[in-house]
C-alpha atoms as a PDB file:
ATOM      1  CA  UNK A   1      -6.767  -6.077 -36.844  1.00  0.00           C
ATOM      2  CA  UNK A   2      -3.299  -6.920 -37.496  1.00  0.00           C
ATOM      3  CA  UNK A   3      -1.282  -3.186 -37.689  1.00  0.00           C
ATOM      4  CA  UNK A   4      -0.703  -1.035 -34.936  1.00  0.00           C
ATOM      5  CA  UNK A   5      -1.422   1.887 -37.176  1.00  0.00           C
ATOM      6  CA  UNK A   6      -5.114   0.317 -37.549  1.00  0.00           C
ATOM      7  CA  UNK A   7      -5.778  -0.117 -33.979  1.00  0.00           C
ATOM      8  CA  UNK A   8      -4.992   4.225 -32.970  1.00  0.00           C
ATOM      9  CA  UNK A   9      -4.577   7.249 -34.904  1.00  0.00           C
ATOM     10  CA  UNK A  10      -2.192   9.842 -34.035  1.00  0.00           C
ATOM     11  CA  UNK A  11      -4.624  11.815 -32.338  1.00  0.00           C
ATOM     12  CA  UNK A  12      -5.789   9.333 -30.586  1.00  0.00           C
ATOM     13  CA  UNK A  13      -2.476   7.860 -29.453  1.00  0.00           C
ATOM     14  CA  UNK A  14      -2.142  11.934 -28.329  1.00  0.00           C
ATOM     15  CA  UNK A  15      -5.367  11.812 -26.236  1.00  0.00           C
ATOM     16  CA  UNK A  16      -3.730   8.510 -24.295  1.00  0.00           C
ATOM     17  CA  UNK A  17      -0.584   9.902 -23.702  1.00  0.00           C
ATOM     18  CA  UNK A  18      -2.883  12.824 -22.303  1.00  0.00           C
ATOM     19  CA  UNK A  19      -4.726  11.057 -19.766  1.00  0.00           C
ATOM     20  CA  UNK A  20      -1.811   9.150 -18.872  1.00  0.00           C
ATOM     21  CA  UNK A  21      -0.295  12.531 -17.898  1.00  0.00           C
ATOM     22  CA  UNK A  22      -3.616  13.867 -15.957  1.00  0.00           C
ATOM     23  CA  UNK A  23      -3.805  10.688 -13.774  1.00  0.00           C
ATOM     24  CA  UNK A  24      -0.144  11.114 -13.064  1.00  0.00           C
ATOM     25  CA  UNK A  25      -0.537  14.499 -11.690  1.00  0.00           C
ATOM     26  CA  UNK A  26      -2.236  13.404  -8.117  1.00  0.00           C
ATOM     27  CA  UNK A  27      -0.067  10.405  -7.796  1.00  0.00           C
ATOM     28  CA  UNK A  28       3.382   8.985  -6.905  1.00  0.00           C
ATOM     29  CA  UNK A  29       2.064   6.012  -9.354  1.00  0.00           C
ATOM     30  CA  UNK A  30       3.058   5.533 -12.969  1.00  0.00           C
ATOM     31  CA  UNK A  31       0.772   4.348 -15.722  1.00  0.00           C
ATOM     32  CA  UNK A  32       2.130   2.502 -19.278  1.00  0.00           C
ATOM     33  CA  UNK A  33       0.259   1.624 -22.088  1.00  0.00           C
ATOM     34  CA  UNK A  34       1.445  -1.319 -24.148  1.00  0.00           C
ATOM     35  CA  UNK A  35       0.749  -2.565 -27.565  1.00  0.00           C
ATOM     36  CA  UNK A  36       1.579  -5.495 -29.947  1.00  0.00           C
ATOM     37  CA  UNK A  37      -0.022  -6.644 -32.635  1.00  0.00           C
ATOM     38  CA  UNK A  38       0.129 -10.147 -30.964  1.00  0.00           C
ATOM     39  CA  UNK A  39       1.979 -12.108 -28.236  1.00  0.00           C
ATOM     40  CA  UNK A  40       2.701 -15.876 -28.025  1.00  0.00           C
ATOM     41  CA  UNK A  41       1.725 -17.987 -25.036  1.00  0.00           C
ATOM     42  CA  UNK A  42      -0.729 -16.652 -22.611  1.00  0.00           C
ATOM     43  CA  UNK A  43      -1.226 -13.030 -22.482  1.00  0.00           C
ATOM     44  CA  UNK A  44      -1.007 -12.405 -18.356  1.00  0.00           C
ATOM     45  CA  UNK A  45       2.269 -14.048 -18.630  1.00  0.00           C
ATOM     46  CA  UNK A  46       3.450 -11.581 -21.373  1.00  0.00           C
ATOM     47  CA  UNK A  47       2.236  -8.695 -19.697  1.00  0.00           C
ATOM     48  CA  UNK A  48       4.451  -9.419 -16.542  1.00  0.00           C
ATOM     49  CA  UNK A  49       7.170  -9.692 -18.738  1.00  0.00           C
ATOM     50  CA  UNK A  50       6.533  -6.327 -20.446  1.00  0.00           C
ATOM     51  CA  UNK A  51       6.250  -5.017 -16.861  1.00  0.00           C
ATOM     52  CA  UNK A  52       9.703  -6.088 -16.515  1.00  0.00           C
ATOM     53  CA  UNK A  53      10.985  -5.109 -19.516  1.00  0.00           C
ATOM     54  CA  UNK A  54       9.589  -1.595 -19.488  1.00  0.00           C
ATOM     55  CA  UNK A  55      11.346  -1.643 -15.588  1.00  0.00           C
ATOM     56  CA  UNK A  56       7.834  -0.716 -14.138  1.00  0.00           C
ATOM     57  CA  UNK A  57       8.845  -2.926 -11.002  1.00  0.00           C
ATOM     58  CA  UNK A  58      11.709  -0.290  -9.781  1.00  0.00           C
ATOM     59  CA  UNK A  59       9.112   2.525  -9.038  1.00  0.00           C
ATOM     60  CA  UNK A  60       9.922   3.573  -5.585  1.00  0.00           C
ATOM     61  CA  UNK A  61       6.311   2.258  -4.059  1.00  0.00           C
ATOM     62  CA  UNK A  62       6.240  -0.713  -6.408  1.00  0.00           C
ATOM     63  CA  UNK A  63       3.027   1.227  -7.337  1.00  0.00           C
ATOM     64  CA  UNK A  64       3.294   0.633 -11.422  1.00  0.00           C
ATOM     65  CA  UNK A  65       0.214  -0.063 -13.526  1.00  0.00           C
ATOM     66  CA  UNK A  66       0.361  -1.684 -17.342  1.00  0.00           C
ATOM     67  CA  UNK A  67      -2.187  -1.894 -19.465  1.00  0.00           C
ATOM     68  CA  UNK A  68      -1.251  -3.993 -22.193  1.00  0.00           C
ATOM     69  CA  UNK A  69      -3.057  -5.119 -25.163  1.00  0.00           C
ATOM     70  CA  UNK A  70      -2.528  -7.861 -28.019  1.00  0.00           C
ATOM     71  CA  UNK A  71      -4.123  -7.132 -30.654  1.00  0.00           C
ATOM     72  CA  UNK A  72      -4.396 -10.268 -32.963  1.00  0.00           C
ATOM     73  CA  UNK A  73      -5.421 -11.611 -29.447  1.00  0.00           C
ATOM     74  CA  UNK A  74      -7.988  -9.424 -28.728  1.00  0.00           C
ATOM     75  CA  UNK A  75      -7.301  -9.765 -24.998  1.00  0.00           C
ATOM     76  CA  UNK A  76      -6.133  -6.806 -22.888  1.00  0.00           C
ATOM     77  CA  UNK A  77      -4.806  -7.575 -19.013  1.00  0.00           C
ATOM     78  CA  UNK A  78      -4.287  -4.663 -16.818  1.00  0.00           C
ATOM     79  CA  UNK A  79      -1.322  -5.675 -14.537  1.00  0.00           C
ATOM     80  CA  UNK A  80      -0.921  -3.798 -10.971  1.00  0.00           C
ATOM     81  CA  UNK A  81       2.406  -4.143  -8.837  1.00  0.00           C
ATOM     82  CA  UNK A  82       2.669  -5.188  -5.713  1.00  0.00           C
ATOM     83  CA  UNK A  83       2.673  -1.782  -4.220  1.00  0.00           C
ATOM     84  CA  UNK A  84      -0.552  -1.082  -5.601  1.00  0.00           C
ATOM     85  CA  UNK A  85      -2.360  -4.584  -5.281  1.00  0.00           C
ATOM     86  CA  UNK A  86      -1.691  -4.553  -1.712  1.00  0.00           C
ATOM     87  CA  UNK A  87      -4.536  -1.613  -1.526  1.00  0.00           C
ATOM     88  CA  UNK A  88      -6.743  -2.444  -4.467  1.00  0.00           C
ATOM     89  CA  UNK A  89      -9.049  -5.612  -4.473  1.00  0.00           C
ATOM     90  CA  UNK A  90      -9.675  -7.111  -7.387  1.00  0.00           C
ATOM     91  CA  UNK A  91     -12.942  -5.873  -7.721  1.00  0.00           C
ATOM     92  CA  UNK A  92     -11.550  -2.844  -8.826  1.00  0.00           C
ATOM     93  CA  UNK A  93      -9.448  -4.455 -11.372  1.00  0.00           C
ATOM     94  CA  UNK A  94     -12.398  -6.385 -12.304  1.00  0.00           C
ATOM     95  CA  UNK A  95     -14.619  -3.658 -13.222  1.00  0.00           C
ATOM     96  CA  UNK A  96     -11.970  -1.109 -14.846  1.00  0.00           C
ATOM     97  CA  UNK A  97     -11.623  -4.285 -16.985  1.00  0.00           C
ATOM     98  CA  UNK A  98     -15.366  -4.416 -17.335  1.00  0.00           C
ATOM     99  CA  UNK A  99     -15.437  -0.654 -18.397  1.00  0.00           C
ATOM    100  CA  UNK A 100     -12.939  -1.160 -21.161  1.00  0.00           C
ATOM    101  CA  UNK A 101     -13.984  -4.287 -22.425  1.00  0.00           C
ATOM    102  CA  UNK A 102     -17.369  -2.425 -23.271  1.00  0.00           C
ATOM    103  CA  UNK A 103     -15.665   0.002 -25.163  1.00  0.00           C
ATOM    104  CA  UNK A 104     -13.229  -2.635 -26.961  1.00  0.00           C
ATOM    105  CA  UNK A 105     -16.170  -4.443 -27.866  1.00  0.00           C
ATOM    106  CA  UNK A 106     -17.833  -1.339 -29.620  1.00  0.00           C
ATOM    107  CA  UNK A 107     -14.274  -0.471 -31.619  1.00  0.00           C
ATOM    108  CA  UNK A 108     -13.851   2.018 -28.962  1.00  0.00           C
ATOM    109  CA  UNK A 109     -10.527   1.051 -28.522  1.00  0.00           C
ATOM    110  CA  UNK A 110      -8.706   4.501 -27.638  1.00  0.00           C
ATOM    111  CA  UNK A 111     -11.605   5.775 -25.515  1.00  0.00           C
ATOM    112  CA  UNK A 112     -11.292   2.101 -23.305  1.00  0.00           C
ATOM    113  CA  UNK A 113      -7.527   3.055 -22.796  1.00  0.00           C
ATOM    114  CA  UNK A 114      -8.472   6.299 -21.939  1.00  0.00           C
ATOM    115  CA  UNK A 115     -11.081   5.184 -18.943  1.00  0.00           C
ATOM    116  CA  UNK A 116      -8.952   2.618 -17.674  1.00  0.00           C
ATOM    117  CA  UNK A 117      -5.741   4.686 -17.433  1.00  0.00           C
ATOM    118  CA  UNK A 118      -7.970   7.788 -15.797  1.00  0.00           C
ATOM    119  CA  UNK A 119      -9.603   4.942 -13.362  1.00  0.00           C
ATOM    120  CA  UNK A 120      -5.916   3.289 -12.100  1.00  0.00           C
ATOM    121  CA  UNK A 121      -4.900   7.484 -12.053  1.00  0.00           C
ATOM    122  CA  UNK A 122      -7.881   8.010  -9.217  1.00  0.00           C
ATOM    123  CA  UNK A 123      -7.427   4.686  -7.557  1.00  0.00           C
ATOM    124  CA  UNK A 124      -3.765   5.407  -7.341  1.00  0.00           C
ATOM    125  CA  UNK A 125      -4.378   9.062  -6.326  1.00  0.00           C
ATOM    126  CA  UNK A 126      -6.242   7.841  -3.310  1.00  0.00           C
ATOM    127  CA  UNK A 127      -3.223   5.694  -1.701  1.00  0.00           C
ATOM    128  CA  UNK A 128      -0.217   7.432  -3.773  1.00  0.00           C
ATOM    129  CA  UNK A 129      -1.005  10.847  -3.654  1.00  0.00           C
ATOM    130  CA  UNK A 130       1.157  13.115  -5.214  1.00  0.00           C
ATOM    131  CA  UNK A 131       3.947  14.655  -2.559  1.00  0.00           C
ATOM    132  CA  UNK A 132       6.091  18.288  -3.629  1.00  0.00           C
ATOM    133  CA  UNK A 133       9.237  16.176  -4.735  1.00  0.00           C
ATOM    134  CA  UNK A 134       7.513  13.373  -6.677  1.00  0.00           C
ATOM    135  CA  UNK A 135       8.837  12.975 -10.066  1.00  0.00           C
ATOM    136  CA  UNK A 136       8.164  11.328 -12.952  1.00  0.00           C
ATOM    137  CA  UNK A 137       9.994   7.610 -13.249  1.00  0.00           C
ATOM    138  CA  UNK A 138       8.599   6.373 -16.404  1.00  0.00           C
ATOM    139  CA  UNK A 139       7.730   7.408 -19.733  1.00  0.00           C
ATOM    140  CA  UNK A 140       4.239   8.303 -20.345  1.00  0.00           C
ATOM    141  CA  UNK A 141       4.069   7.494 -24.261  1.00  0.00           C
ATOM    142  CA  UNK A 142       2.871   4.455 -25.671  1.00  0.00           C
ATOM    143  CA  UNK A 143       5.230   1.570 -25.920  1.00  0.00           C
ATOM    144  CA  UNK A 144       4.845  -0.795 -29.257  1.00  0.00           C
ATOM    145  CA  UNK A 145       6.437  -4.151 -29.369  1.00  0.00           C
END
């Protein structure tokens, strides 16, 4: 696939943007979804630098998760701040990976997004539970580069 517009349809892009917004509710943590039809150079290393870019590193308990994809690529890399990394192992990283590989591999692209942002949503919920006075830092729509 080479277009954006290939990879997710509108509704689908909705239903993301959705469970971005349900895992946020029981968290302090921020989820972003990120998508380019390709990158150059190694994909982890472009995914920190969308991190960056998309300032997911000035959340207040460094507890940002991106999810980025390349799609020319066909490699994904979900990318944890410190915040969050210093709670999770990487066995949970690991096997959300696993999870949405599976559905990637089917063509299952939107419903992969959808477990893996729901999965870093409970993982987060369970060391950055939402507090009355938490608000939202960071867009929850889909960023395209």
């Amino acid at each position: 696939m080479s277009k954006l517009e290939d990879f997710l349809t509108a509704d689908e892009e909705a239903n993301i943007v959705e469970a971005i917004r349900t895992a946020e509710k029981s968290t302090s943590g921020e989820i972003r979804v990120h998508i380019e039809s390709t990158c150059d150079g190694p994909v982890e290393d472009h995914a920190m630098e969308v991190f960056h870019l998309l300032k997911m590193d000035n959340t207040k308990a460094q507890n940002g998760v991106l999810i980025y994809v390349a799609i020319n690529k066909k490699e994904f890399v979900i990318y944890g701040d410190s915040g969050i990394n210093a709670v999770v192992g990487q066995t949970f990283w690991d096997s959300t990976r696993d999870i949405m590989a599976s559905h990637f591999k089917k063509g299952e692209f939107a419903q992969g997004l959808i477990e893996g942002v729901l999965r870093a949503g409970k993982e987060l919920s369970a060391h950055f539970p939402w507090i009355h006075g938490d608000i939202d830092e960071l867009d929850n729509s889909i960023s395209v580069g």
